[in-house]
PDB file of N, CA and C in Angstrom:
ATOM      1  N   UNK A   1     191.719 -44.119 -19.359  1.00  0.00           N
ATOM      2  CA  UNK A   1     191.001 -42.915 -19.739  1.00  0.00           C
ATOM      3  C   UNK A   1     189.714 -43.291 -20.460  1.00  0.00           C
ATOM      4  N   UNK A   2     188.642 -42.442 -20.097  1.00  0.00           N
ATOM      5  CA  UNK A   2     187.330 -42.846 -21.081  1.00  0.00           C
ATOM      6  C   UNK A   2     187.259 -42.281 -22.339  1.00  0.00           C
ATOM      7  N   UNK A   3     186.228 -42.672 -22.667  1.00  0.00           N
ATOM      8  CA  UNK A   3     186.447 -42.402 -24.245  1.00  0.00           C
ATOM      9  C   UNK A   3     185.745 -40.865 -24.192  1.00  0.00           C
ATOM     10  N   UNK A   4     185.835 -39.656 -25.020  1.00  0.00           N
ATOM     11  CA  UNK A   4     185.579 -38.471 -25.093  1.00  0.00           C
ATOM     12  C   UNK A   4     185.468 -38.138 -26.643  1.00  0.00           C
ATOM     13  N   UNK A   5     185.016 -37.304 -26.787  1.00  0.00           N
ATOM     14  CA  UNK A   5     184.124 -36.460 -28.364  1.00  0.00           C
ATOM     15  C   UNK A   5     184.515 -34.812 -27.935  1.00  0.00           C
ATOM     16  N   UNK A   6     184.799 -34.184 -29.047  1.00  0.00           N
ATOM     17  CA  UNK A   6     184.878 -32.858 -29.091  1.00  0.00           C
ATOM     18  C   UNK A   6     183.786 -32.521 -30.511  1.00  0.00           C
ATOM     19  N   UNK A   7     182.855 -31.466 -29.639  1.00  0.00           N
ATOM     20  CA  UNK A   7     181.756 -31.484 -30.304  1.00  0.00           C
ATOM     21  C   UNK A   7     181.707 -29.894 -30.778  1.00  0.00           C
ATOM     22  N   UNK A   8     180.837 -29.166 -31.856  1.00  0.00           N
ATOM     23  CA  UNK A   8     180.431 -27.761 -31.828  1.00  0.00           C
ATOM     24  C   UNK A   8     179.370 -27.355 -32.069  1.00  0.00           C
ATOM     25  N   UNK A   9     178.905 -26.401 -30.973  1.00  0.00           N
ATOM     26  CA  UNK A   9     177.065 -25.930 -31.020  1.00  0.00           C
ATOM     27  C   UNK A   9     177.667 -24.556 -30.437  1.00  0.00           C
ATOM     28  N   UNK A  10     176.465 -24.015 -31.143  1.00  0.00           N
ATOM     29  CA  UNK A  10     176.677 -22.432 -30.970  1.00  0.00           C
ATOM     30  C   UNK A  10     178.135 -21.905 -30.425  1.00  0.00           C
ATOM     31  N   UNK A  11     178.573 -21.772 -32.166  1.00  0.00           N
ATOM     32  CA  UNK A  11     180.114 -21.651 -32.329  1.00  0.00           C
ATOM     33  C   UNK A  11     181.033 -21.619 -31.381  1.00  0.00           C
ATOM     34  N   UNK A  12     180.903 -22.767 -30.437  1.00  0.00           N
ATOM     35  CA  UNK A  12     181.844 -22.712 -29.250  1.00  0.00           C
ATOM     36  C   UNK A  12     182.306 -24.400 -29.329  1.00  0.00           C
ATOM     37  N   UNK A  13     183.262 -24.771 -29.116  1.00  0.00           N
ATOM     38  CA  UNK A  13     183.601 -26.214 -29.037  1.00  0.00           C
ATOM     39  C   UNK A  13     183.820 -26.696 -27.467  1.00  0.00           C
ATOM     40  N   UNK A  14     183.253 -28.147 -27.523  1.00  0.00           N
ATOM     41  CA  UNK A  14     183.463 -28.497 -26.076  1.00  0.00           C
ATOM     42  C   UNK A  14     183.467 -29.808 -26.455  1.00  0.00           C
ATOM     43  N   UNK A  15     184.535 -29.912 -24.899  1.00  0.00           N
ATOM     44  CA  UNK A  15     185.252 -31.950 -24.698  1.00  0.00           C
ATOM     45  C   UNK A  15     184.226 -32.334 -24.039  1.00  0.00           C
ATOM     46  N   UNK A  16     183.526 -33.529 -24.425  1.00  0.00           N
ATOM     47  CA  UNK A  16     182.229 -34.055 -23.667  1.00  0.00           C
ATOM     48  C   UNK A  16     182.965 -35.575 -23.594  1.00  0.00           C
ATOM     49  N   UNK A  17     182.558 -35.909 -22.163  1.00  0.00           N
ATOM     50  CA  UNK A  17     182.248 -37.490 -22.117  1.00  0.00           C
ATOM     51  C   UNK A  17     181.442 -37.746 -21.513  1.00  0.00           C
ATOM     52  N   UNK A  18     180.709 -39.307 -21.470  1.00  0.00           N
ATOM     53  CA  UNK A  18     179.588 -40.030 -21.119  1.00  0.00           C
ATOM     54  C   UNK A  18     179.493 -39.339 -19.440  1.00  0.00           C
ATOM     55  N   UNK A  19     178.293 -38.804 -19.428  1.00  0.00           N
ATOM     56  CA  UNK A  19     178.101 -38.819 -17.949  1.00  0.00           C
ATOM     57  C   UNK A  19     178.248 -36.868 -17.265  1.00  0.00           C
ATOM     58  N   UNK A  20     179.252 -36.452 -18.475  1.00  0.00           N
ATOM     59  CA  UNK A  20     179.622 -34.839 -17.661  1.00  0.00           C
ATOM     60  C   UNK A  20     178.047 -33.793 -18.269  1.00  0.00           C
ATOM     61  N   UNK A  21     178.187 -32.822 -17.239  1.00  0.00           N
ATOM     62  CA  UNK A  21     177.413 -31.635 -17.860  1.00  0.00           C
ATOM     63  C   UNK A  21     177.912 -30.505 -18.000  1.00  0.00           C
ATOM     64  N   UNK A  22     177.335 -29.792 -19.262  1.00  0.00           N
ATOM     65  CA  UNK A  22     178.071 -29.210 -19.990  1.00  0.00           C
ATOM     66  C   UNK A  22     176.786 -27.819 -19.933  1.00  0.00           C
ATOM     67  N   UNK A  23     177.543 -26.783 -19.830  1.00  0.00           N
ATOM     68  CA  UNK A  23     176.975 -25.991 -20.317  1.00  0.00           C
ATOM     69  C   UNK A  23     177.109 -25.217 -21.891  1.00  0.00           C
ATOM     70  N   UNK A  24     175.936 -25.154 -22.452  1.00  0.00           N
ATOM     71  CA  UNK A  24     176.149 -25.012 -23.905  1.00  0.00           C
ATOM     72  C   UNK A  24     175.241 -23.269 -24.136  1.00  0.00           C
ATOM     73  N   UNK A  25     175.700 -22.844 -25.275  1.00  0.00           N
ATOM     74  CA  UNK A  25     174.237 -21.651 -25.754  1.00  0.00           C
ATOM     75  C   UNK A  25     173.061 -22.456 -25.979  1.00  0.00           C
ATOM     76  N   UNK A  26     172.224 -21.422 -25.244  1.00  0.00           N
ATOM     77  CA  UNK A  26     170.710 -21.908 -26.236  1.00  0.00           C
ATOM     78  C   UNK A  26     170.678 -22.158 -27.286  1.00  0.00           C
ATOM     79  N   UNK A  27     169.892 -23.442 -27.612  1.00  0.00           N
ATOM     80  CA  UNK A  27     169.731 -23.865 -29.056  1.00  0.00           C
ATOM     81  C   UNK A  27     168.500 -23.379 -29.504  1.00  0.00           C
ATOM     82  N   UNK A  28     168.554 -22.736 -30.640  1.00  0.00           N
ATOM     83  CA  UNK A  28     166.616 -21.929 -31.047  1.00  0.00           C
ATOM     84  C   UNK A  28     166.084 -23.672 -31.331  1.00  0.00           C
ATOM     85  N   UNK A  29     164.601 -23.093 -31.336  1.00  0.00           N
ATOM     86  CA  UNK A  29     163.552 -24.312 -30.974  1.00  0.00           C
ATOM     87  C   UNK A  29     162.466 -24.336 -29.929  1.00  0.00           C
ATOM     88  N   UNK A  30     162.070 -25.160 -29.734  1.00  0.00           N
ATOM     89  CA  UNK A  30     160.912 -25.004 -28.764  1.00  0.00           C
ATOM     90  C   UNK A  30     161.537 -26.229 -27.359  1.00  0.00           C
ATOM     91  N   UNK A  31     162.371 -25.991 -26.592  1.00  0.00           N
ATOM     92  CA  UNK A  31     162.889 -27.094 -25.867  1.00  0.00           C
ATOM     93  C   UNK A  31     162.816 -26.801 -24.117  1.00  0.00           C
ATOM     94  N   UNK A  32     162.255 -27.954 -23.559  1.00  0.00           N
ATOM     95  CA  UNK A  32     161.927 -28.330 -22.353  1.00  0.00           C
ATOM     96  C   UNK A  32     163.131 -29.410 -21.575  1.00  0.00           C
ATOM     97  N   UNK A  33     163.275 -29.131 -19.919  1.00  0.00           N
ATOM     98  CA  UNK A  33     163.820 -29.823 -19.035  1.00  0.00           C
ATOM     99  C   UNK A  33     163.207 -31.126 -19.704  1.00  0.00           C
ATOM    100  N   UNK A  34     164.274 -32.469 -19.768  1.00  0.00           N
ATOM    101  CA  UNK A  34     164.204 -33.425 -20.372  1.00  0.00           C
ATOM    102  C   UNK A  34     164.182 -34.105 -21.484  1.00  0.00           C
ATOM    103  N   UNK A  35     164.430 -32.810 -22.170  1.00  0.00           N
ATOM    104  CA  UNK A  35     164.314 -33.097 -24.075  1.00  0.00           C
ATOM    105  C   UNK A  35     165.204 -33.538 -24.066  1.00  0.00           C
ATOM    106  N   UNK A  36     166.016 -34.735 -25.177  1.00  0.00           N
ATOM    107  CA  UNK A  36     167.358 -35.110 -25.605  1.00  0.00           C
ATOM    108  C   UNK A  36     167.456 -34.413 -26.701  1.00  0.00           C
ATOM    109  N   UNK A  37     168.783 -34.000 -26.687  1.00  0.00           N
ATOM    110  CA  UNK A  37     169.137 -33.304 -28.073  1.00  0.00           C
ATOM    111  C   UNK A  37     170.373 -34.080 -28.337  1.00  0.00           C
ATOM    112  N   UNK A  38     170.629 -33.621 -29.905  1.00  0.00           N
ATOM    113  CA  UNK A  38     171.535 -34.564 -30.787  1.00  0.00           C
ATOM    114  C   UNK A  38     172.537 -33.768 -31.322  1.00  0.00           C
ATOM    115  N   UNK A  39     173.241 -33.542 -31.040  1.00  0.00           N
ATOM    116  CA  UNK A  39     175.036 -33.204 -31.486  1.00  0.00           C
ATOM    117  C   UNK A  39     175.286 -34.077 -32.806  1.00  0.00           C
ATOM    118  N   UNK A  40     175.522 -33.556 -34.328  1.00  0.00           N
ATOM    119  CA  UNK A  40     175.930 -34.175 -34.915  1.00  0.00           C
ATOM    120  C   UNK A  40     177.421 -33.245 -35.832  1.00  0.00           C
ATOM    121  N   UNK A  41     177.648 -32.352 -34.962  1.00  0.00           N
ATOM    122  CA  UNK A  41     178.742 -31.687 -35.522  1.00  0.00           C
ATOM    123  C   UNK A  41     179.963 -32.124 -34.648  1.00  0.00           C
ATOM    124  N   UNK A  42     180.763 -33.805 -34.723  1.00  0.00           N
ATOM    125  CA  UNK A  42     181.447 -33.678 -34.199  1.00  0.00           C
ATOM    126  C   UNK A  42     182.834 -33.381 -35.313  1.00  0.00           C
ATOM    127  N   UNK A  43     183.543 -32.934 -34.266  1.00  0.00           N
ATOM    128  CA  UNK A  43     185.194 -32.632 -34.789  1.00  0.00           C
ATOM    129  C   UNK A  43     186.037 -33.402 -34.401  1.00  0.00           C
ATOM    130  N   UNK A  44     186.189 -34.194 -33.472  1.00  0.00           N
ATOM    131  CA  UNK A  44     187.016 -35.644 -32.675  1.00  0.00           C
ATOM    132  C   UNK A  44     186.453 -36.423 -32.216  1.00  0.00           C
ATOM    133  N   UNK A  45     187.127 -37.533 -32.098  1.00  0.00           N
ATOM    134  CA  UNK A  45     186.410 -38.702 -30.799  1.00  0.00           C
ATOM    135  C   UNK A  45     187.321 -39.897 -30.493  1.00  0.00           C
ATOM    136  N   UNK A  46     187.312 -40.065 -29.497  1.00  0.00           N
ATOM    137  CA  UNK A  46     188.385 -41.482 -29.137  1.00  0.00           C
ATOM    138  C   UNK A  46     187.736 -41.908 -28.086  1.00  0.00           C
ATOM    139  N   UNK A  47     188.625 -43.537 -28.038  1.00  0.00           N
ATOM    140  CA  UNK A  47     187.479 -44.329 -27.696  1.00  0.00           C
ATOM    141  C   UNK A  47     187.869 -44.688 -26.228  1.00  0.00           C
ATOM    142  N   UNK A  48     189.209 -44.239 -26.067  1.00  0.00           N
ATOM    143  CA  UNK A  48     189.816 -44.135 -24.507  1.00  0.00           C
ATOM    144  C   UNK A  48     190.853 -45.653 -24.593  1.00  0.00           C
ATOM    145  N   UNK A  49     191.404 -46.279 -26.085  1.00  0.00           N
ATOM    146  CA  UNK A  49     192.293 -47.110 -25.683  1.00  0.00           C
ATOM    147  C   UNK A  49     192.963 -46.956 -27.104  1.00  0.00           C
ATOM    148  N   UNK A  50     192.576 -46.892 -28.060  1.00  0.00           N
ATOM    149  CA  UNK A  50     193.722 -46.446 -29.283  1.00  0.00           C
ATOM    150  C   UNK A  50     193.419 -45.969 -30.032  1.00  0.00           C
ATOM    151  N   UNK A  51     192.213 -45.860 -30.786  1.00  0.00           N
ATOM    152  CA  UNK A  51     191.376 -45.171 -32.030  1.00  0.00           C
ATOM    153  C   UNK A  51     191.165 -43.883 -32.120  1.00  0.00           C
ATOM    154  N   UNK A  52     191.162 -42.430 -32.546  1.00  0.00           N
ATOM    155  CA  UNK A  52     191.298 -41.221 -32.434  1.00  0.00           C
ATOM    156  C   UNK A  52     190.869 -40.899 -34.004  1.00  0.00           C
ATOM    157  N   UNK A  53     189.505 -40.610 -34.083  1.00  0.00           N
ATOM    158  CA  UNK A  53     189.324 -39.929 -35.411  1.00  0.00           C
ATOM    159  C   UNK A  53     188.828 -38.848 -35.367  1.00  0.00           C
ATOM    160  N   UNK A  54     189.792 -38.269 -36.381  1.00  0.00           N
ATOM    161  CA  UNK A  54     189.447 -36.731 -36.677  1.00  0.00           C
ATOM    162  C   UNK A  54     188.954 -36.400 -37.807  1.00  0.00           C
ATOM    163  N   UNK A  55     187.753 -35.416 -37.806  1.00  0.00           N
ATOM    164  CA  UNK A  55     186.824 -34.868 -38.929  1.00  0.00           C
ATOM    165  C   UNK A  55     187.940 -33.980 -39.644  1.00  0.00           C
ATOM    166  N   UNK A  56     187.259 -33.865 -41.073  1.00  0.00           N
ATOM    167  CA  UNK A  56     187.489 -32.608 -41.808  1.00  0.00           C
ATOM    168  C   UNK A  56     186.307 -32.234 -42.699  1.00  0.00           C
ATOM    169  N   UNK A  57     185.881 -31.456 -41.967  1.00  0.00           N
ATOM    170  CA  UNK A  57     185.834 -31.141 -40.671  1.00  0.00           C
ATOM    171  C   UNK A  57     184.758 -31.498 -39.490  1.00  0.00           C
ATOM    172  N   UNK A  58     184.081 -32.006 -39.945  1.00  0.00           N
ATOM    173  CA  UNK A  58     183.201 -32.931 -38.774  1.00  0.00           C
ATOM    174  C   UNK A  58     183.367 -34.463 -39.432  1.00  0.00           C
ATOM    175  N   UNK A  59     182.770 -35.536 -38.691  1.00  0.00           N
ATOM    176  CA  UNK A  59     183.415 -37.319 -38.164  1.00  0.00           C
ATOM    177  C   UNK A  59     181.752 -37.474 -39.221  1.00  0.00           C
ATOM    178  N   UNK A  60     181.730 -38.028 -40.624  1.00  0.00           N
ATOM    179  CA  UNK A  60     180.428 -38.430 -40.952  1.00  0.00           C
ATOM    180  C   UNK A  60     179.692 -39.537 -39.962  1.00  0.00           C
ATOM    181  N   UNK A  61     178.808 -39.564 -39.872  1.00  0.00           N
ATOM    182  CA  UNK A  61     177.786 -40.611 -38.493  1.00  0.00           C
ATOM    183  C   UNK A  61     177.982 -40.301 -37.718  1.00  0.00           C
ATOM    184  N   UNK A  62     178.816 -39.257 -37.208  1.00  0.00           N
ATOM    185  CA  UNK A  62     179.272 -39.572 -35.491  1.00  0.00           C
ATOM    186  C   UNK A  62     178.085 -38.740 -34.688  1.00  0.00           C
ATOM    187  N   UNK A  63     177.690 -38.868 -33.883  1.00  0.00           N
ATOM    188  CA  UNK A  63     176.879 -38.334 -33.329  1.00  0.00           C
ATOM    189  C   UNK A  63     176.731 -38.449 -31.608  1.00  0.00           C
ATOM    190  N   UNK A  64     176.726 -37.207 -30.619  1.00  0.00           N
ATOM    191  CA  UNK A  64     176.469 -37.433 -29.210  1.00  0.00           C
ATOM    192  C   UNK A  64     175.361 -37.115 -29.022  1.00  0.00           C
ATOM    193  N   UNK A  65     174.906 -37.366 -27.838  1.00  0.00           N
ATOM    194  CA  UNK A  65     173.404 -37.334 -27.598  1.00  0.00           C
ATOM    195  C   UNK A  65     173.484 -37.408 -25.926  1.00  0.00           C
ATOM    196  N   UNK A  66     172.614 -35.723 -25.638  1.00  0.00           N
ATOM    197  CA  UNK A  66     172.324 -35.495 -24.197  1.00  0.00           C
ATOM    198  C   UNK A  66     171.211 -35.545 -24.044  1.00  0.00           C
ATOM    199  N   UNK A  67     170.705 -34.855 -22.447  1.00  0.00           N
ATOM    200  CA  UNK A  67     169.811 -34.475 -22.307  1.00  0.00           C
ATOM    201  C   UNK A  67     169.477 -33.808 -21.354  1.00  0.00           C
ATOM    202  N   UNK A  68     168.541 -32.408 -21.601  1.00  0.00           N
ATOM    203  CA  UNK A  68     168.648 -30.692 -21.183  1.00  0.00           C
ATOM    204  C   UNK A  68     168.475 -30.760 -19.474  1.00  0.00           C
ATOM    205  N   UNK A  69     169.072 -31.255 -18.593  1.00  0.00           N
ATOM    206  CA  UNK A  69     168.678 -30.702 -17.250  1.00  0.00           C
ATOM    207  C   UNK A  69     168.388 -29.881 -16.720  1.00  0.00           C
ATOM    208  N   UNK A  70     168.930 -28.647 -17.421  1.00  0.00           N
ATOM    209  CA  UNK A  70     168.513 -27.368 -16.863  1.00  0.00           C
ATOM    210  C   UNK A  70     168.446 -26.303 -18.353  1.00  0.00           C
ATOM    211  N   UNK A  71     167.352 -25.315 -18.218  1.00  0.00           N
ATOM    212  CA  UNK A  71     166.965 -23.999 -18.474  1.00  0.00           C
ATOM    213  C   UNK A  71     167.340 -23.003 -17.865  1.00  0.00           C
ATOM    214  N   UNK A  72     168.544 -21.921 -18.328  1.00  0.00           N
ATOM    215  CA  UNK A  72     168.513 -20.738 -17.202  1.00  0.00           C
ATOM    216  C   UNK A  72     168.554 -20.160 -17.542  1.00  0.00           C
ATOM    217  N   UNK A  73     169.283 -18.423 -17.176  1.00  0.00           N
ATOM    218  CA  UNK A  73     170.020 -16.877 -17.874  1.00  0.00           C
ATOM    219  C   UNK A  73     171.033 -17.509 -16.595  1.00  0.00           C
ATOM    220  N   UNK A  74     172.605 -17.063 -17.265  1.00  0.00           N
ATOM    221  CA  UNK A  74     173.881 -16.933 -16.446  1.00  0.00           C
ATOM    222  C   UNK A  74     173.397 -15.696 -15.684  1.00  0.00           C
ATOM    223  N   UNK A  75     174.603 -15.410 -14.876  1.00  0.00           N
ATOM    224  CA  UNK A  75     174.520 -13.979 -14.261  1.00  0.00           C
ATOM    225  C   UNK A  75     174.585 -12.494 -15.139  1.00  0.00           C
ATOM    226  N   UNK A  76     174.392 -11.947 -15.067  1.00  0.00           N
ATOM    227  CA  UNK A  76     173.941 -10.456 -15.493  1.00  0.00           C
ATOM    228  C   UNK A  76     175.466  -9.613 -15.671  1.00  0.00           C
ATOM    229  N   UNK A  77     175.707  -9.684 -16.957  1.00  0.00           N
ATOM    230  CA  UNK A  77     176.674  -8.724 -17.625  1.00  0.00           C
ATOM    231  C   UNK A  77     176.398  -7.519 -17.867  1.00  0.00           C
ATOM    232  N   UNK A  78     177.187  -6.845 -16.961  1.00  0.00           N
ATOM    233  CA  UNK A  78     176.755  -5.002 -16.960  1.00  0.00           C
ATOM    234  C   UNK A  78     178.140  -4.949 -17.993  1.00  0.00           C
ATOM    235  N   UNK A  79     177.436  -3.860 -18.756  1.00  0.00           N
ATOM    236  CA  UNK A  79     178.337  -2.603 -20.067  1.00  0.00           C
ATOM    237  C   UNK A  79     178.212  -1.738 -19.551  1.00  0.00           C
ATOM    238  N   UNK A  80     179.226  -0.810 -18.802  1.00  0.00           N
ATOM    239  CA  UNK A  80     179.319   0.545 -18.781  1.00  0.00           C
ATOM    240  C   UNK A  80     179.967   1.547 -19.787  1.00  0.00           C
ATOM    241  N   UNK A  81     179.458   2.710 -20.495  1.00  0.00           N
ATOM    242  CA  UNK A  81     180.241   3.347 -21.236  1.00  0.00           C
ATOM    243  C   UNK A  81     180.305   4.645 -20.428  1.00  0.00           C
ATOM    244  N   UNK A  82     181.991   5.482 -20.795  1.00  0.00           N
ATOM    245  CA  UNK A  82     181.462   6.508 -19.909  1.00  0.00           C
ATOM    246  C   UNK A  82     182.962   7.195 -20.219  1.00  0.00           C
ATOM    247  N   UNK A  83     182.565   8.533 -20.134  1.00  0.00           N
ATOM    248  CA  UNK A  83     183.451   9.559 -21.159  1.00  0.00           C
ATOM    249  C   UNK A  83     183.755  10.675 -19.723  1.00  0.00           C
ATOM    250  N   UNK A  84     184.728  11.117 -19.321  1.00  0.00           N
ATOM    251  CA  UNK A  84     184.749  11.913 -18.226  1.00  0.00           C
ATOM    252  C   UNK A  84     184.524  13.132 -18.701  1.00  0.00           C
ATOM    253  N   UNK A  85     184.332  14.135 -18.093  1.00  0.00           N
ATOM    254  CA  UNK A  85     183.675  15.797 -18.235  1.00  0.00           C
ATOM    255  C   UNK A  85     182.999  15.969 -19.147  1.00  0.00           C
ATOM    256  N   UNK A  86     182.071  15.395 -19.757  1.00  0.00           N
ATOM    257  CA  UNK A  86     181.271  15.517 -20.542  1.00  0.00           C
ATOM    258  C   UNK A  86     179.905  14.867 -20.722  1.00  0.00           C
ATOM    259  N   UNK A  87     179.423  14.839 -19.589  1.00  0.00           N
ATOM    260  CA  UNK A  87     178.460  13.965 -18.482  1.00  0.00           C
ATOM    261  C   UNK A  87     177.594  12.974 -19.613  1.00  0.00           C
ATOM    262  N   UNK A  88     178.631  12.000 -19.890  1.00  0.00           N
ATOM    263  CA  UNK A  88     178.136  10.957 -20.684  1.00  0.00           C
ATOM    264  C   UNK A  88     178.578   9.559 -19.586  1.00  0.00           C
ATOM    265  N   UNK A  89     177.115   8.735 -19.538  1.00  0.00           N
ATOM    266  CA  UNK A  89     177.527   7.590 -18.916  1.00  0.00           C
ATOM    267  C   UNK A  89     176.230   6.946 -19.320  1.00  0.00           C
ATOM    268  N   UNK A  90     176.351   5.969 -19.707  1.00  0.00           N
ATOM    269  CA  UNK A  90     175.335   4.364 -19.911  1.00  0.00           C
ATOM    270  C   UNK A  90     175.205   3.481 -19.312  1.00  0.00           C
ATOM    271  N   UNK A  91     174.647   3.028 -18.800  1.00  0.00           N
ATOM    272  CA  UNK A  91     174.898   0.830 -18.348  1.00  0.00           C
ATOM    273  C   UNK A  91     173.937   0.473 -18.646  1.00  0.00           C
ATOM    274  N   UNK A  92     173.924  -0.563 -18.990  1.00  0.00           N
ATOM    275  CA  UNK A  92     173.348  -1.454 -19.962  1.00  0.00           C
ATOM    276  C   UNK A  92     173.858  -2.510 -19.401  1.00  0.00           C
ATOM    277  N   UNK A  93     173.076  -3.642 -19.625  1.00  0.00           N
ATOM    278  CA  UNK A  93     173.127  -5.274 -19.151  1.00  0.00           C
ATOM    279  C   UNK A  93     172.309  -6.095 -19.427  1.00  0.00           C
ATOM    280  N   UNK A  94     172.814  -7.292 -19.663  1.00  0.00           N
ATOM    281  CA  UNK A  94     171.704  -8.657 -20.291  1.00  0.00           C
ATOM    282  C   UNK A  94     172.113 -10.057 -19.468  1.00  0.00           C
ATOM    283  N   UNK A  95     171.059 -10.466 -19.493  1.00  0.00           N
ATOM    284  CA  UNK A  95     171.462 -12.063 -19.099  1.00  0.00           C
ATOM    285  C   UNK A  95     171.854 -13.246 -19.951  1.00  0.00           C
ATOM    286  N   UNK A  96     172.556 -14.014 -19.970  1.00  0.00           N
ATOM    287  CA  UNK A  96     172.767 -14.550 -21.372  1.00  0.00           C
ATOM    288  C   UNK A  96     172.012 -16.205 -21.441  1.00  0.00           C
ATOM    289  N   UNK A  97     171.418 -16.655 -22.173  1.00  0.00           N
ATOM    290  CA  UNK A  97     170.828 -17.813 -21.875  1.00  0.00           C
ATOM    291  C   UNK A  97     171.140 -18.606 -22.285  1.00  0.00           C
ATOM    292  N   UNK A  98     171.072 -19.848 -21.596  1.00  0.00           N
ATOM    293  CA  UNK A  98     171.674 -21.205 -21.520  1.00  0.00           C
ATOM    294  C   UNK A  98     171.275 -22.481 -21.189  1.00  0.00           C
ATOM    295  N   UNK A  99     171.747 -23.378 -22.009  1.00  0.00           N
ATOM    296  CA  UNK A  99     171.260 -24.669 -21.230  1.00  0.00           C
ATOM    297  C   UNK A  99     172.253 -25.869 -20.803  1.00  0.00           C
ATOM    298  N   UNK A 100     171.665 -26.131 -19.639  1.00  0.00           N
ATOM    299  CA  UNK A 100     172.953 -27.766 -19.052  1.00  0.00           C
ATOM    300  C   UNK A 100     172.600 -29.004 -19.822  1.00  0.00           C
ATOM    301  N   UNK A 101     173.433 -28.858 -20.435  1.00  0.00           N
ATOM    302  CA  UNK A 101     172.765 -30.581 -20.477  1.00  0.00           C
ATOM    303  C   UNK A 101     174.038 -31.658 -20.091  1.00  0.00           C
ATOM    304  N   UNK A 102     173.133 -32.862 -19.500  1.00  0.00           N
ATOM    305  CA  UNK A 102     174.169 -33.761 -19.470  1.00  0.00           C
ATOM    306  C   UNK A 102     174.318 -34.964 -20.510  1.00  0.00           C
ATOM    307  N   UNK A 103     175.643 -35.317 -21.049  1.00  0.00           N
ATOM    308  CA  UNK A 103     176.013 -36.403 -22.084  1.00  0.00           C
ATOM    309  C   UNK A 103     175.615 -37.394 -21.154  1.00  0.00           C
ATOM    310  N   UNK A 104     174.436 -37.921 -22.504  1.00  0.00           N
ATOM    311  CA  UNK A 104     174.111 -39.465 -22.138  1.00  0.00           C
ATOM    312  C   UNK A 104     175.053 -40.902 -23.210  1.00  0.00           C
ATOM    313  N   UNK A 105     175.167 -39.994 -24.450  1.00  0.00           N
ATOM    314  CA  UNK A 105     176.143 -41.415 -25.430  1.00  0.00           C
ATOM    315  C   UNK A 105     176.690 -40.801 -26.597  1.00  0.00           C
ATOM    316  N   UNK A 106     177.963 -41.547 -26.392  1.00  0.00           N
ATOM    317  CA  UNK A 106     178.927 -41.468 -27.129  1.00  0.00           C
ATOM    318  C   UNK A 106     178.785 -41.819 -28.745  1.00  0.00           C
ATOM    319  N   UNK A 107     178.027 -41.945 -30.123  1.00  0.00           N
ATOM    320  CA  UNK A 107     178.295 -42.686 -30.929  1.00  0.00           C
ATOM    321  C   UNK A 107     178.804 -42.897 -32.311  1.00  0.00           C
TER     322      UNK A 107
END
């Protein structure tokens, strides 16, 4: 097994290892296809043969490090509200934005 990190950015946690892409929330900032960004909130990490350390609540030094392949909006989440005989109805919808990035290192 390879070695893997459980990381947290925009209050969502995700299992990253060397090489996968991940889709994460937008991070505020000013960031472009190819920027590396730096994960330093990890919560686990093992090294894929016996070592397993766990934060409380994040690993001091530990740090992963990607980089942004893609800029997008997911698909389009419609809200409908809607009340029968009383000719109330809404929809409403947003795109939610996101970025891929792929893990370049584990450290």
């Amino acid at each position: 097994m390879n070695s893997f990190a459980i990381i947290q950015t925009g209050g969502k946690q995700y299992l990253v290892e060397e090489g996968l892409k991940v889709k994460i929330e937008k991070i505020k900032g000013d960031h472009k296809v190819g920027d590396s960004v730096t994960f330093d909130q990890v919560l686990l990490s093992d090294d894929g043969k016996d070592a397993t350390t766990i934060g409380a609540p994040f690993i001091k030094g530990a740090k992963v490090t990607g980089e942004i392949t893609k800029i997008a909006r997911a698909k389009k989440v419609v809200v409908i509200k809607y009340k029968a005989k009383s000719n109330y109805f809404k929809k409403r919808g947003h795109k939610q934005p996101y970025f891929e990035v792929k893990i370049t290192k584990l450290a």
